[in-house]
Every structure is written in C-alpha cells, then in structure tokens.
C-alpha atoms as a PDB file:
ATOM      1  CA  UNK A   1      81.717 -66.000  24.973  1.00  0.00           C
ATOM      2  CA  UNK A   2      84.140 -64.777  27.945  1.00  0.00           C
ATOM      3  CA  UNK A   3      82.536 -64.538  30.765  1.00  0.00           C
ATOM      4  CA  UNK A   4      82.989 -63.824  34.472  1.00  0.00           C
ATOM      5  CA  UNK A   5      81.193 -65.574  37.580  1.00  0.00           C
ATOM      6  CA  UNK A   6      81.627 -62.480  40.021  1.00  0.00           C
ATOM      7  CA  UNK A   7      79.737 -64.404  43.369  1.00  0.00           C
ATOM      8  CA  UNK A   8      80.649 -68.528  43.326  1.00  0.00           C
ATOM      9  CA  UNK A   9      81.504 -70.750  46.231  1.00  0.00           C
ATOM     10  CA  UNK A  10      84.235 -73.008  45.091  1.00  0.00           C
ATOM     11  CA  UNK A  11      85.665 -74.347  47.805  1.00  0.00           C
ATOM     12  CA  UNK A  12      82.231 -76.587  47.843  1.00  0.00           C
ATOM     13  CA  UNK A  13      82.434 -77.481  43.931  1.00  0.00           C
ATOM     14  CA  UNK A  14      84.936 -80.043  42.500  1.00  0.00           C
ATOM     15  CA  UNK A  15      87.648 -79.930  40.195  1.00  0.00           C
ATOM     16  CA  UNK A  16      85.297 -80.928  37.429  1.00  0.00           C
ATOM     17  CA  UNK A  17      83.568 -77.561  37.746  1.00  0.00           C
ATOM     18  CA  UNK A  18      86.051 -75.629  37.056  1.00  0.00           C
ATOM     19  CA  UNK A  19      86.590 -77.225  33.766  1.00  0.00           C
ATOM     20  CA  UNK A  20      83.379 -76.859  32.832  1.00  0.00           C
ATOM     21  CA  UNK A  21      83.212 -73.075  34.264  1.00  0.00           C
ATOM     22  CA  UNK A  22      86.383 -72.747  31.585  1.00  0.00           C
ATOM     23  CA  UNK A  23      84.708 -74.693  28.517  1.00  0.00           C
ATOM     24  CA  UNK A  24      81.988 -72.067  28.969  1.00  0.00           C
ATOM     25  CA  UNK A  25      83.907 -69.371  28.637  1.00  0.00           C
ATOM     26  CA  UNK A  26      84.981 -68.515  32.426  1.00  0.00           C
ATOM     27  CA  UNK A  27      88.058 -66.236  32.391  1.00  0.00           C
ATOM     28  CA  UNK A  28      87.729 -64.714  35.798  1.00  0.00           C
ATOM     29  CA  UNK A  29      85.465 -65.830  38.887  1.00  0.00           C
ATOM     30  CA  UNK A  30      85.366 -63.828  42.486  1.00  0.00           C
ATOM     31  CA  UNK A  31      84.702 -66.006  45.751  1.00  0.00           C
ATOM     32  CA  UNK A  32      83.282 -64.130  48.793  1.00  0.00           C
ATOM     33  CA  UNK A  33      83.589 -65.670  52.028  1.00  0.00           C
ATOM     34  CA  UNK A  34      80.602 -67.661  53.618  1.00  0.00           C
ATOM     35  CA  UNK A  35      78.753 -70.162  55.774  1.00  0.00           C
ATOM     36  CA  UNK A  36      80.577 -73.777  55.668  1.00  0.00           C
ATOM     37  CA  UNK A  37      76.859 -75.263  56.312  1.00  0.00           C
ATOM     38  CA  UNK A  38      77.550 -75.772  59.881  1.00  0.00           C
ATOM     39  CA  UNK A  39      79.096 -72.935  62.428  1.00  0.00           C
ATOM     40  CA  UNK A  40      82.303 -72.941  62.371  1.00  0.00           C
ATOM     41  CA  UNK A  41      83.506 -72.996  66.419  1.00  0.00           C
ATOM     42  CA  UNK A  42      86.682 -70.963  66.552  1.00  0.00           C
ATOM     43  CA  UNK A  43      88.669 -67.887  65.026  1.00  0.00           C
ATOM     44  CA  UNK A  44      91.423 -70.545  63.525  1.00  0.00           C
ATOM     45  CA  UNK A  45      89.002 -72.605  61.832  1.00  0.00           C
ATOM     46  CA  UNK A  46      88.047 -69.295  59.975  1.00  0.00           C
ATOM     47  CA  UNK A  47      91.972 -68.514  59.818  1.00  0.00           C
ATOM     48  CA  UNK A  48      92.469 -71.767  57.712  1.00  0.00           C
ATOM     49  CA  UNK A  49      89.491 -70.964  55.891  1.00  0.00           C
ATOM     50  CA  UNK A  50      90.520 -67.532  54.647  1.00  0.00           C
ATOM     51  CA  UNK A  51      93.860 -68.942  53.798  1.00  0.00           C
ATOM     52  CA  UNK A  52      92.348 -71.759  51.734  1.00  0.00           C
ATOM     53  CA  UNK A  53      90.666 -68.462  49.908  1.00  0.00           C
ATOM     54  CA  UNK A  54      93.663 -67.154  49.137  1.00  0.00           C
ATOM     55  CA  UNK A  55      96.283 -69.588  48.511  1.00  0.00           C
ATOM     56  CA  UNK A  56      94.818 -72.847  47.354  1.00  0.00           C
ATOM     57  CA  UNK A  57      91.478 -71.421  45.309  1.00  0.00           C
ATOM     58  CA  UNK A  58      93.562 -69.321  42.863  1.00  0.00           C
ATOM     59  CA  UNK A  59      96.379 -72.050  42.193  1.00  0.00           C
ATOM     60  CA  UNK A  60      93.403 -74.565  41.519  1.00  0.00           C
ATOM     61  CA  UNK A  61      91.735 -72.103  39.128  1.00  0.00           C
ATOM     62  CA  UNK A  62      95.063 -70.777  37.342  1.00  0.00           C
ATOM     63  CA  UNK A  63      94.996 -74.664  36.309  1.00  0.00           C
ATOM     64  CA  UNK A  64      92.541 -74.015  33.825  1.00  0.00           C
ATOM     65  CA  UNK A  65      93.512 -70.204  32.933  1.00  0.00           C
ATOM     66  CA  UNK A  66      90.367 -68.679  35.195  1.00  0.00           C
ATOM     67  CA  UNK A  67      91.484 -65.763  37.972  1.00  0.00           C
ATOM     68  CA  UNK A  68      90.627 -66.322  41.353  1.00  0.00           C
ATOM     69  CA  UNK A  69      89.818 -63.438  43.586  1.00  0.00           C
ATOM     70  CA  UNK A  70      88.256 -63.456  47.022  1.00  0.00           C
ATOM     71  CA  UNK A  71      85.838 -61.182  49.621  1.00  0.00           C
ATOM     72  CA  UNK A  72      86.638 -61.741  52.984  1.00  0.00           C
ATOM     73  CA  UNK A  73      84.430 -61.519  56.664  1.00  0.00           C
ATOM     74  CA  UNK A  74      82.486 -63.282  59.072  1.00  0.00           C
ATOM     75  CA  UNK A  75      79.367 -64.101  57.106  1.00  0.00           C
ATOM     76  CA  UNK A  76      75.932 -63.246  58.711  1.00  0.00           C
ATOM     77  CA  UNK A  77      75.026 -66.986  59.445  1.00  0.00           C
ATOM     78  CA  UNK A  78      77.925 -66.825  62.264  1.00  0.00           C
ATOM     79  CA  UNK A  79      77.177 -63.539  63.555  1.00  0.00           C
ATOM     80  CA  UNK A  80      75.001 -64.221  65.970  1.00  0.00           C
ATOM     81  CA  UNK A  81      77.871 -65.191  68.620  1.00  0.00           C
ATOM     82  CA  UNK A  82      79.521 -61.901  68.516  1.00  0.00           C
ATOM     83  CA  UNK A  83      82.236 -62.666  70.361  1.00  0.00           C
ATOM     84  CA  UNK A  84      83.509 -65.179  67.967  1.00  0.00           C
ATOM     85  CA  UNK A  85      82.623 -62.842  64.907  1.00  0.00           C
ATOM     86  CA  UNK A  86      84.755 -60.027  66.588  1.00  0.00           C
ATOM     87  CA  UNK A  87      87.805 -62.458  67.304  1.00  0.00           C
ATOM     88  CA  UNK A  88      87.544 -63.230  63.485  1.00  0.00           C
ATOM     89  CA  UNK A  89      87.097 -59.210  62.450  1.00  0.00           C
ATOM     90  CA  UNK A  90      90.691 -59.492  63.890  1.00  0.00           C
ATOM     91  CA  UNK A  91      92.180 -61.317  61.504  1.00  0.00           C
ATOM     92  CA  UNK A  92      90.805 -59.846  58.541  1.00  0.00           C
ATOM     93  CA  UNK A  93      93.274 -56.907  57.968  1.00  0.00           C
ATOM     94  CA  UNK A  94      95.864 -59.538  57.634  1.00  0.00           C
ATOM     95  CA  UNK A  95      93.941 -61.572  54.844  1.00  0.00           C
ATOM     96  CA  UNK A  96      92.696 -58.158  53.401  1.00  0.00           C
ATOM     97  CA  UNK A  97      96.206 -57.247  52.378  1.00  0.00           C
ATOM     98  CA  UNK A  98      96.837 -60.420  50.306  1.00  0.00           C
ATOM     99  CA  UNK A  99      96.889 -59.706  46.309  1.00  0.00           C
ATOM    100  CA  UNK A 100      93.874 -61.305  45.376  1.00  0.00           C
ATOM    101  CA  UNK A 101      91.426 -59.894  48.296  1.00  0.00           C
ATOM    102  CA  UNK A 102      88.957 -57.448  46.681  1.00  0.00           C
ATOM    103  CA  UNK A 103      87.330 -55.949  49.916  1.00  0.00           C
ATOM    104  CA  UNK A 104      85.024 -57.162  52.472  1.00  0.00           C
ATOM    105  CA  UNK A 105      82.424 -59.583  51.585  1.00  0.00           C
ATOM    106  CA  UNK A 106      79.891 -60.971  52.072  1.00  0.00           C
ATOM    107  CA  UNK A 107      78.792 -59.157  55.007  1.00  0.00           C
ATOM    108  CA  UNK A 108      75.211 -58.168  55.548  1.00  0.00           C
ATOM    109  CA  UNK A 109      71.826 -60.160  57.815  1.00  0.00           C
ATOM    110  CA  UNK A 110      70.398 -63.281  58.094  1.00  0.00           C
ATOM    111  CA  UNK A 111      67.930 -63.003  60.207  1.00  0.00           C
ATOM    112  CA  UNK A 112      67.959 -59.320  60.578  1.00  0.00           C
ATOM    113  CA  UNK A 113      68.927 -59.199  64.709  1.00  0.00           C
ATOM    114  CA  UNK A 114      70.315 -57.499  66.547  1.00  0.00           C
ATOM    115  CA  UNK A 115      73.877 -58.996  66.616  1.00  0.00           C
ATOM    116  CA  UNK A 116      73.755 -59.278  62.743  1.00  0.00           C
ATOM    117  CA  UNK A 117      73.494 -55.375  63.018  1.00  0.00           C
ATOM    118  CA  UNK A 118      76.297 -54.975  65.312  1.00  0.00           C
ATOM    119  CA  UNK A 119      78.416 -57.428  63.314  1.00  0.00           C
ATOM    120  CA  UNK A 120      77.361 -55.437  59.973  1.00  0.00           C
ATOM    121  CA  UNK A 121      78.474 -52.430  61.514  1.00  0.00           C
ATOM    122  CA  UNK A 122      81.136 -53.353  62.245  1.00  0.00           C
ATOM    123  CA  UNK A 123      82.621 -54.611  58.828  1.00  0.00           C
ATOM    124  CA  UNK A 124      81.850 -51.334  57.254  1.00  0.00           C
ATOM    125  CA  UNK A 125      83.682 -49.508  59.809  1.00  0.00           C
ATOM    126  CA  UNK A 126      86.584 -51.749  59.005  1.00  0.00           C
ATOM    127  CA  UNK A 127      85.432 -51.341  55.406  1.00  0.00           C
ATOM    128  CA  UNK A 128      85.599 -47.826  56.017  1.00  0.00           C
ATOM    129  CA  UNK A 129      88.591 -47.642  57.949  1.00  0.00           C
ATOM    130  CA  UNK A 130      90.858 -49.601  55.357  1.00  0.00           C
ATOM    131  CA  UNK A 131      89.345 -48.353  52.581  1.00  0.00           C
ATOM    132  CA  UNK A 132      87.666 -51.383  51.109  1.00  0.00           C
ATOM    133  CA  UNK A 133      85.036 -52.451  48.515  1.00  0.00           C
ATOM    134  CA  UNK A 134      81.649 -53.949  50.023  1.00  0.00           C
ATOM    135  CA  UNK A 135      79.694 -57.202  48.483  1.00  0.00           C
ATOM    136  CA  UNK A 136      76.473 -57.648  50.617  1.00  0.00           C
ATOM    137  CA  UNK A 137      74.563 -60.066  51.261  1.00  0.00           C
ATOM    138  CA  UNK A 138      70.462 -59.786  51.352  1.00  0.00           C
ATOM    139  CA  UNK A 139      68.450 -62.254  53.805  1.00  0.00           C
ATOM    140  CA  UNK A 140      66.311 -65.426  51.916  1.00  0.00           C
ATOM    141  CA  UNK A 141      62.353 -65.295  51.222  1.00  0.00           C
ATOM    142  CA  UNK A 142      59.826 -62.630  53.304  1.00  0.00           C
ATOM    143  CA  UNK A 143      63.188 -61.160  55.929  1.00  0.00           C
ATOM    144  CA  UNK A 144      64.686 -59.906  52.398  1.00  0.00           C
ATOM    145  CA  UNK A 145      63.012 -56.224  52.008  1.00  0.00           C
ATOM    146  CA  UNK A 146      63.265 -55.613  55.595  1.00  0.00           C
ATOM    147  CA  UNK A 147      66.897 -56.857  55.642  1.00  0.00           C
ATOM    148  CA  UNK A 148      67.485 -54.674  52.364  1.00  0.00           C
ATOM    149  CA  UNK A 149      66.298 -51.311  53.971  1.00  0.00           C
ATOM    150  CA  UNK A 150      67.799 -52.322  57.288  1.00  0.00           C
ATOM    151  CA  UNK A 151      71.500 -53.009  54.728  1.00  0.00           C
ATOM    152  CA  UNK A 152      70.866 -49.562  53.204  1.00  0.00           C
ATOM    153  CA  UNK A 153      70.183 -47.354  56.251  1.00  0.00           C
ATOM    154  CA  UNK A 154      73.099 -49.330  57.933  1.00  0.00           C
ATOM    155  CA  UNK A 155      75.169 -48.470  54.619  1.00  0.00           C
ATOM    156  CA  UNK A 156      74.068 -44.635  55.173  1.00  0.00           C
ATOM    157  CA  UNK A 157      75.496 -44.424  58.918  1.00  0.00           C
ATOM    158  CA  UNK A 158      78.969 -44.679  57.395  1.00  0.00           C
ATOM    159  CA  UNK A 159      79.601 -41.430  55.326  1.00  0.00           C
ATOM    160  CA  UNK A 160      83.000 -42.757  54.314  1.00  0.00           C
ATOM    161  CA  UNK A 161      81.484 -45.681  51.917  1.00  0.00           C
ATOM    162  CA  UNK A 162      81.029 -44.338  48.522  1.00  0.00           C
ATOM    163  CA  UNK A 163      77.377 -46.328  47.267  1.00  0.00           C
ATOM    164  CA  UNK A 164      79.262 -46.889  44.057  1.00  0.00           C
ATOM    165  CA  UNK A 165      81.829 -49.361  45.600  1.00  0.00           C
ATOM    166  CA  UNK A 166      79.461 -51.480  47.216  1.00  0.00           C
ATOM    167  CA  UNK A 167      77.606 -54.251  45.630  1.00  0.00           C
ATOM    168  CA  UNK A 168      74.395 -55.743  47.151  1.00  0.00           C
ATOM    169  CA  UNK A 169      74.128 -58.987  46.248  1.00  0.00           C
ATOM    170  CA  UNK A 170      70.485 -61.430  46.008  1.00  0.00           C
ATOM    171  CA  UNK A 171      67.985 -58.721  44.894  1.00  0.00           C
ATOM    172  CA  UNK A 172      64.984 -59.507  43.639  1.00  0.00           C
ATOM    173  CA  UNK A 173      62.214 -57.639  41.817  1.00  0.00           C
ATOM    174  CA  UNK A 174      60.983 -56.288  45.157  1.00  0.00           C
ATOM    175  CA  UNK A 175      64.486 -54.824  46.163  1.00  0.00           C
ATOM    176  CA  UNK A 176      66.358 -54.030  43.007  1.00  0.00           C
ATOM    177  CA  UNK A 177      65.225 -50.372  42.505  1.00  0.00           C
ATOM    178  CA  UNK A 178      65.735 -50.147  46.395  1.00  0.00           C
ATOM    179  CA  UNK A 179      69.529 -51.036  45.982  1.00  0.00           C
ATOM    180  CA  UNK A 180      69.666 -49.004  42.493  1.00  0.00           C
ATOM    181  CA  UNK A 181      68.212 -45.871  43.731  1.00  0.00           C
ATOM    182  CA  UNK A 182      70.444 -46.074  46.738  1.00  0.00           C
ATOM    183  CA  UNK A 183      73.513 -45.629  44.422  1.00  0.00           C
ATOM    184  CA  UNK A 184      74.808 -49.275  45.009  1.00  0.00           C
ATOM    185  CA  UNK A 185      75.242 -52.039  42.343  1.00  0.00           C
ATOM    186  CA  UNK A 186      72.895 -54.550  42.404  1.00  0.00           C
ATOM    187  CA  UNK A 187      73.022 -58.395  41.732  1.00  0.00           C
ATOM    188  CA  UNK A 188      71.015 -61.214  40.766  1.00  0.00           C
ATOM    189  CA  UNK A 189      71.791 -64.455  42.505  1.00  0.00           C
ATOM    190  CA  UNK A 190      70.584 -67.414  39.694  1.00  0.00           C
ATOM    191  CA  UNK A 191      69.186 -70.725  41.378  1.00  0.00           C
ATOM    192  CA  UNK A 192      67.434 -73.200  40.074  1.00  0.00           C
ATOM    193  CA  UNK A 193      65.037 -73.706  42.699  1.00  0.00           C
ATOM    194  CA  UNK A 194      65.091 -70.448  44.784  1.00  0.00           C
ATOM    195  CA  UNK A 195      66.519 -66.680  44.811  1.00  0.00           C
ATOM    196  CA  UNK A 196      66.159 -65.729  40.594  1.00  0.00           C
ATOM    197  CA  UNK A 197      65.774 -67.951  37.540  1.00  0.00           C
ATOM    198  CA  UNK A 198      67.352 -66.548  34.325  1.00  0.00           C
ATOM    199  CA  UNK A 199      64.039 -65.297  32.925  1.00  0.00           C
ATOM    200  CA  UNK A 200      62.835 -63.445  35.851  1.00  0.00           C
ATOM    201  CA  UNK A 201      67.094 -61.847  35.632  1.00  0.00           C
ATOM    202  CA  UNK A 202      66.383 -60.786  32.155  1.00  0.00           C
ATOM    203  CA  UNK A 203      62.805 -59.405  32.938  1.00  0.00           C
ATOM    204  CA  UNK A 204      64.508 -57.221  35.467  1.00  0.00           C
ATOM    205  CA  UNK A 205      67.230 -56.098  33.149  1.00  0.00           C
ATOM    206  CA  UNK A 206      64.307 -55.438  30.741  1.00  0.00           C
ATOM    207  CA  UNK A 207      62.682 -53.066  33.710  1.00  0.00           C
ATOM    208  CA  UNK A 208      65.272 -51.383  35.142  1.00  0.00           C
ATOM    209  CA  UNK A 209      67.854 -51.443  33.072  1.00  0.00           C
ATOM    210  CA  UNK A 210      71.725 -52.654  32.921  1.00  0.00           C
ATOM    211  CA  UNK A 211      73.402 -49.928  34.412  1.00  0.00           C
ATOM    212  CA  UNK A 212      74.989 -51.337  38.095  1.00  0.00           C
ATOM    213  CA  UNK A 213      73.591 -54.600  37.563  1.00  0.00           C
ATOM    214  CA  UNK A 214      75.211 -58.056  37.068  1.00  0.00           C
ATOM    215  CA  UNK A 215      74.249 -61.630  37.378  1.00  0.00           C
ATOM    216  CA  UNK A 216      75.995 -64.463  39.611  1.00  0.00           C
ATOM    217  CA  UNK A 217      75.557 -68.376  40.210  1.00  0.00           C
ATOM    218  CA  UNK A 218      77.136 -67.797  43.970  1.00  0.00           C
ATOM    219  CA  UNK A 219      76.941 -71.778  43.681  1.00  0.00           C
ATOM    220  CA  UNK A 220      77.540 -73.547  46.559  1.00  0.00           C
ATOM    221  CA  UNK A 221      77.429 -76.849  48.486  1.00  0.00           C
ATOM    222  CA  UNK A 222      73.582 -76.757  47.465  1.00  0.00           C
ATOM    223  CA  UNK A 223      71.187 -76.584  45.255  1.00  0.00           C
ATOM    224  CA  UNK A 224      73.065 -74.275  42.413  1.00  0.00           C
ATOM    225  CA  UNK A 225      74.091 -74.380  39.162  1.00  0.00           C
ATOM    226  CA  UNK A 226      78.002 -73.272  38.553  1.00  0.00           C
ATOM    227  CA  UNK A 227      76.612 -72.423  35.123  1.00  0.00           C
ATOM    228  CA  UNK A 228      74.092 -70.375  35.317  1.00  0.00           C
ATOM    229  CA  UNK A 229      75.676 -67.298  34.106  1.00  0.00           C
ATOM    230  CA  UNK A 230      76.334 -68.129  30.581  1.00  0.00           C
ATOM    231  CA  UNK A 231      72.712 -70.283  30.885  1.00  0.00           C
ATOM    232  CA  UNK A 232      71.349 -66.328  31.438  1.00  0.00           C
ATOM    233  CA  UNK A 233      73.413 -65.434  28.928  1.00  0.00           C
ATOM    234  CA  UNK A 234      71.712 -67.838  26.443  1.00  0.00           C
ATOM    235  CA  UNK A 235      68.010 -66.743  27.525  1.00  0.00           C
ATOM    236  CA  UNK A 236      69.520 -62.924  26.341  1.00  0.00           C
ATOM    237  CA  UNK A 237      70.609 -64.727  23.300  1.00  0.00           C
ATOM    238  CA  UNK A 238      67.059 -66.299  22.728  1.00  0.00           C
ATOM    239  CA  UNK A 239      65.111 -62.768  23.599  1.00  0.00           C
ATOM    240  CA  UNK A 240      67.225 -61.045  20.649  1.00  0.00           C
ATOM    241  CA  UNK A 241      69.400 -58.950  22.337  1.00  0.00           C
ATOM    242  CA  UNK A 242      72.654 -58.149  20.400  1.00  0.00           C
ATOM    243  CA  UNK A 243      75.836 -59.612  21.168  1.00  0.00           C
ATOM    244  CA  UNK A 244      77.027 -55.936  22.308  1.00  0.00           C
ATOM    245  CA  UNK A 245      74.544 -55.996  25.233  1.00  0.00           C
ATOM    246  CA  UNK A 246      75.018 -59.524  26.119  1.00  0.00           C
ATOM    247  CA  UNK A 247      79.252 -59.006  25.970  1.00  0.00           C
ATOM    248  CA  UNK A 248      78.162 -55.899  28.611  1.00  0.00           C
ATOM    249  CA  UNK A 249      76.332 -57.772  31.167  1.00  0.00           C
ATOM    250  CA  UNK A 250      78.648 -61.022  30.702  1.00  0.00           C
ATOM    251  CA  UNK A 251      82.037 -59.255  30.886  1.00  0.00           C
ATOM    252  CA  UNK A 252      81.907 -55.129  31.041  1.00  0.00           C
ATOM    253  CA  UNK A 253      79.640 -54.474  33.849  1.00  0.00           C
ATOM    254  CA  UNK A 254      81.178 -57.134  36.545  1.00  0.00           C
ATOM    255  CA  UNK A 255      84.311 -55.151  35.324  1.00  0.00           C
ATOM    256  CA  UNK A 256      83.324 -51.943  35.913  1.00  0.00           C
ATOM    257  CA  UNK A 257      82.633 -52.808  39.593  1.00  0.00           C
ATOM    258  CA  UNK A 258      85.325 -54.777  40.488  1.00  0.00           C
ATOM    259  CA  UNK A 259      88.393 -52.600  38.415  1.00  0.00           C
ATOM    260  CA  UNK A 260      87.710 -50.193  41.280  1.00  0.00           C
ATOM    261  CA  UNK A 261      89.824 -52.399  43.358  1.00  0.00           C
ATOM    262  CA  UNK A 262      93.689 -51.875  42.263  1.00  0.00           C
ATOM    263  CA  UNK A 263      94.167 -55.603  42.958  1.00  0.00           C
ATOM    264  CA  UNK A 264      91.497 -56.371  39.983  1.00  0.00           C
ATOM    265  CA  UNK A 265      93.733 -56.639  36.771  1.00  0.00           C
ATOM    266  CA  UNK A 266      92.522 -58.817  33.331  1.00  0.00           C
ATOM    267  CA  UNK A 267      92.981 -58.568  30.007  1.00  0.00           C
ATOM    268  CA  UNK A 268      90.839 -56.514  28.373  1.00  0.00           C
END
C-alpha cells in the first residue's frame, strides 16, 4: 500500500532507508527541520543545513521515486540562545520560498522557558506574516501537557493562523483531544521505545476518531524505526479495519493537511 511518512529525519538515515521506505510503499515523505544532536554554533551552519533540506534530500529521494518536501526553523532545542535563533529567523524567508518548503516547522518548546516562548512567537509571527503552514513540536515525558497548553494559548495570540493549517506533532493520549478540540491536526509520533507504539496509535484512532489525525516515524539519528508507518498500518490490518480506512489514514488524511500548501502536488 502507498503510503506517506509526513514527519522523518533523513538527513540522519542512510541510503539503505530510503529503499526500504520505497519497498514499503513510500511515495511521498516530508522532513521538518531539527536538532543535529549537538547545538549547532552559528547562523551558517544552519544556512548549509537548510540547503542540504532542500537541494540534496529531494535529489536523493527522487532516486527511488519518493517526494521530498521540507519544514523549515530554528528547532526548540537551539532556542535557548536567542540571539543565535533570531540571526537564523533571518534566513528563513529565503529557504521558505524554495519549491519544496511547506511552511515553518518544527517550531514549538523543549523545555517550556522562557526563550522557547519568545522564539515560538516569533515563528508564528513570521508564520503569520508570510502566510505559512505550522508543524509543531510538543516537549518529551511530564513537560508535554504543560508545553501543549502553553503551544495552544501561544497559537491563540496570533489571530492570523487559521487552527486548520497547523499540525501539532507528538500527542499522546493526554494531549490529543487538547490539540483536536483546539481546531489543529494532531499527530502521533511512533517509537519503539518512547513517544507512541502502534497499538496505543490505533487505540487513539479508536477513541477519538480519524478526522485531523495522522501517524509519523519522525525517525532520526536515534532510537526510531523509518518504518513504522506502514508497521501501524499492519496493526489496522490485524484489528479488521477495511482497506478504505486504512488507505485514509496511510495516504488521504496526511493529504488533506499538507495539499493546503500550493507547493504540495502528487498524484492522486
């Protein structure tokens, strides 16, 4: 079954898994910017960065017939020194104008301080000002419902952000009717260790329903699994859903959301 990975690190996976993203069934996958695993220590290191998002990812994954778009920011990690952040916010009107940029992503808290806040604000008034789509980022473990509400009210201070373009990213069953009720998308981050397994995803989809919802590996340089999308998709298969539900969340709802960027184009 076609499928696409909307939240996946690649510039930390090899080769290899793109091939095996394709076997699966990968047509399309959507890389947000993030933390390298180490802070990064000047604006040009994130300038290279941002152009290896938008010039070398898609050529690598156009070798195996999967689209590459990208999200790009300052990631919360790096926020804290918000001097640096605001020298990168800077240079992301020039990347955000490239034709495979779907907004501004992923933005959002860490920690939940302070300078997070400022630095959040501060994307969505550049998210606001240009425009843009929003994938968000929700802090780890017992910060994540206070960095949720914190993301939401933040979100609310901005009148020009429609809820409906904005995906936030990492709920859990504690925070997914939080995001849903606010009028945002929600998605479930799949890990094999932390975050959401693929059972606990499909008990939530049971609860609250598929409408705004999708499901991502966002595999990275850790611990993650650059196949656990269709691996959800298989524990649908097992539970008896029909192939007309599973085809929605594998393939029509990550659709939905992202067609509302003009730069998002696939075959149907």
């Amino acid at each position: 079954m076609r499928y696409i990975e909307p939240h996946a690190h690649m510039v930390s996976r090899t080769t290899d898994d793109y091939e095996r993203m394709a076997l699966a069934g990968c047509q399309v996958i959507c890389e947000p910017a993030f933390w390298a695993g180490f802070d990064r220590s000047s604006a040009q290191g994130f300038y290279d960065y941002f152009r290896q998002l938008t010039g070398f990812e898609p050529a690598r994954a156009a070798r195996f017939g999967i689209r590459h778009f990208a999200w790009m920011c300052i990631n919360p990690k790096e926020a804290e020194d918000t001097g640096l952040a605001r020298e990168v916010l800077e240079l992301l009107p020039e990347f955000l104008a490239k034709p495979n940029v779907l907004g501004v992503g992923e933005i959002g808290l860490n920690k939940n301080s302070r300078n997070e806040l400022a630095i959040l604000h501060a994307h969505l008034e550049l998210a606001e000002k240009k425009d843009q789509m929003i994938l968000i980022h929700t802090p780890h473990l017992e910060d994540k419902l206070k960095g949720t509400r914190l993301t939401l009210d933040a979100l609310r201070e901005h009148p020009g952000i429609r809820p409906e373009r904005v995906i936030v990213d990492h709920v859990e069953e504690h925070t997914i009717r939080l995001v849903l009720d606010a009028g945002c998308w929600a998605g479930m981050t799949l890990y094999p260790h932390s975050k959401c397994s693929a059972a606990r995803a499909v008990d939530m989809m049971e609860t609250c329903g598929m409408d705004r919802l999708w499901m991502n590996s966002a595999c990275d340089w850790g611990v993650s699994d650059p196949l656990a999308v269709p691996r959800a998709l298989q524990e649908m298969r097992r539970r008896g859903f029909p192939p007309e539900v599973i085809t929605r969340m594998a393939w029509d709802n990550p659709c939905q959301f992202l067609s509302q960027s003009p730069k998002f184009a696939v075959e149907s």
